[in-house]
Protein backbone atom coordinates (compact mmCIF):
# COMPACT_ATOMS: atom_id res chain seq x y z
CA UNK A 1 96.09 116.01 92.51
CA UNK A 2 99.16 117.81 90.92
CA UNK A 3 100.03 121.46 91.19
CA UNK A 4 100.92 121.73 87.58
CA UNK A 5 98.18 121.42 84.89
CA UNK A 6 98.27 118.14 83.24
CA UNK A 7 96.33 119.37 80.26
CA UNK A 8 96.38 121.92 77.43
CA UNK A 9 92.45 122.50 77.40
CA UNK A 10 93.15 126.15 79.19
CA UNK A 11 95.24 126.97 76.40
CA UNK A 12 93.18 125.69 73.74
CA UNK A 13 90.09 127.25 74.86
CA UNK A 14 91.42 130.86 74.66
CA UNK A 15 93.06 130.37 71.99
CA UNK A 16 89.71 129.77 70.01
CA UNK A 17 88.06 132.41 72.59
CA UNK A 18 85.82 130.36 74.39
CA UNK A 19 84.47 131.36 77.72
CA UNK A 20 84.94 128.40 80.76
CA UNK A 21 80.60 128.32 80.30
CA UNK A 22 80.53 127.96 76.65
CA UNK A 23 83.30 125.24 76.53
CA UNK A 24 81.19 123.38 79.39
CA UNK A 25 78.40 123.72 77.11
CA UNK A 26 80.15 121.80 74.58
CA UNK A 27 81.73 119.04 76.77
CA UNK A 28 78.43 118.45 78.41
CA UNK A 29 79.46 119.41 81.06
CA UNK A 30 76.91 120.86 84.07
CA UNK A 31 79.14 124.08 84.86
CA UNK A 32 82.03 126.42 83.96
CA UNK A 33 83.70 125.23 87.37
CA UNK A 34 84.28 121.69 86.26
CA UNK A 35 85.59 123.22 82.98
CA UNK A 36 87.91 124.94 85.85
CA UNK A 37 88.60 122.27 87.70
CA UNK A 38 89.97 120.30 84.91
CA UNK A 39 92.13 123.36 84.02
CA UNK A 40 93.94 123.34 87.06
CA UNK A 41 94.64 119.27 87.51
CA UNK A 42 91.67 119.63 90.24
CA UNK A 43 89.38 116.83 88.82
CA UNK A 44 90.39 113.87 86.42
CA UNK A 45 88.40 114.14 82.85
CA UNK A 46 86.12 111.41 82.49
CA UNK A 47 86.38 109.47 79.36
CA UNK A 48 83.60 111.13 77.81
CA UNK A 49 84.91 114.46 78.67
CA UNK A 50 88.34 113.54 76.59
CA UNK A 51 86.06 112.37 73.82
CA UNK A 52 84.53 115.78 73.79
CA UNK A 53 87.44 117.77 74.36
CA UNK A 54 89.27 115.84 70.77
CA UNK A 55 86.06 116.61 69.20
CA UNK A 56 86.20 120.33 70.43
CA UNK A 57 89.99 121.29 69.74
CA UNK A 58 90.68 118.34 66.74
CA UNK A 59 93.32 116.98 68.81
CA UNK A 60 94.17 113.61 70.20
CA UNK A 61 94.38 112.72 73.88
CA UNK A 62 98.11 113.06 74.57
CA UNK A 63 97.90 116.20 72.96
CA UNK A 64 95.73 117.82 75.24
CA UNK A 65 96.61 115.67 78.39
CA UNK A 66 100.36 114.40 77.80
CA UNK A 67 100.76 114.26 81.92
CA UNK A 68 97.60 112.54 82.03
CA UNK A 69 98.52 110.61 79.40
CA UNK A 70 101.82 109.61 80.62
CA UNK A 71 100.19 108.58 84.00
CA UNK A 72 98.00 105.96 82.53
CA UNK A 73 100.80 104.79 79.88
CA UNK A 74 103.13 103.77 82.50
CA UNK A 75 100.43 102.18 84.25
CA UNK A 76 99.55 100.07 81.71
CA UNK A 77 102.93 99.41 80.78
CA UNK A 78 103.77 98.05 84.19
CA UNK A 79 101.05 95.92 84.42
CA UNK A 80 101.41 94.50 80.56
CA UNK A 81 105.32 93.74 81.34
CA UNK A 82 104.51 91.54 84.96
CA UNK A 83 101.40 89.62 82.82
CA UNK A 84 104.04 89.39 80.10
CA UNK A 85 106.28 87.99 82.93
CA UNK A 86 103.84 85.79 84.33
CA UNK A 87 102.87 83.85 80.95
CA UNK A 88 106.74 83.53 79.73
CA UNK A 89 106.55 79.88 80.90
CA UNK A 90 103.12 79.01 79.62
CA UNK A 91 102.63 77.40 76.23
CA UNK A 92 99.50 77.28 75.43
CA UNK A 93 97.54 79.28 72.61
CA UNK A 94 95.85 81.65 74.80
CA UNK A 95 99.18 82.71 76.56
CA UNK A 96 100.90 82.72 73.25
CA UNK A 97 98.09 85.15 71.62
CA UNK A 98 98.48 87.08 75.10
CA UNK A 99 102.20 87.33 75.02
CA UNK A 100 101.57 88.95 71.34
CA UNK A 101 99.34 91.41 72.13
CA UNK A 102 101.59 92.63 75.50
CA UNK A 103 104.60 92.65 73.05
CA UNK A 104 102.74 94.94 70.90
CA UNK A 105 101.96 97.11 73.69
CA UNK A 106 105.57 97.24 74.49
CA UNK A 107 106.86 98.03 71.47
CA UNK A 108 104.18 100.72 70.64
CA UNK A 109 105.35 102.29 73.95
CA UNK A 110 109.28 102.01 72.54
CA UNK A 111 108.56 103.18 69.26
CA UNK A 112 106.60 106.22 71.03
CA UNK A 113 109.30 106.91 73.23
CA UNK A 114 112.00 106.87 70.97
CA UNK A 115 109.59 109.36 68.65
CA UNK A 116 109.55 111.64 71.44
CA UNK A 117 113.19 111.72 72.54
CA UNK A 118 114.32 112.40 68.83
């Protein structure tokens, strides 16, 4: 994994005083050391586990894990833009109502991007 912390949930935890135990507690989670090991980019949150945690802190995903986040954004991306790719040359409905949807992803993505760099 990475050696800096891909998510804020440290820092939003003591900032509403929560012990590692207590914010386990409320993520469901079985111990204060996976509350830990998420801190420190040590274990991957599972999707329940981000659920919880914009529950916990009223924040959305990228907010809390914007490495994360990022990670799994360009993944998608690349894989949208080579299907994208792929059905350029097809014509039928079902590639046309795919080619929309992968454009929309796209352009989300843009439009994100172009928020951020502003």
């Amino acid at each position: 994994m990475r050696k800096e912390p891909y998510s804020y949930v440290r820092r939003n935890r003591l900032q509403w005083g929560l012990t590692q135990r207590e914010l386990a507690k409320l993520l469901g989670l079985s111990s204060s050391g996976a509350v830990s090991r998420i801190e420190h980019s040590k274990r991957r949150p599972s999707t329940v586990t981000l659920i919880a945690c914009s529950v916990v802190f009223g924040l959305v995903t990228p907010d809390l894990f914007p490495i994360l986040h990022a990670e799994i954004e360009e993944a998608v991306l690349g894989t949208a833009k080579e299907l994208y790719e792929r059905l350029e040359a097809k014509n039928d409905k079902q590639s046309e109502l795919k080619r929309k949807l992968l454009k929309n992803i796209l352009a989300r993505a843009i439009k994100h991007h172009n928020q951020k760099s502003v």
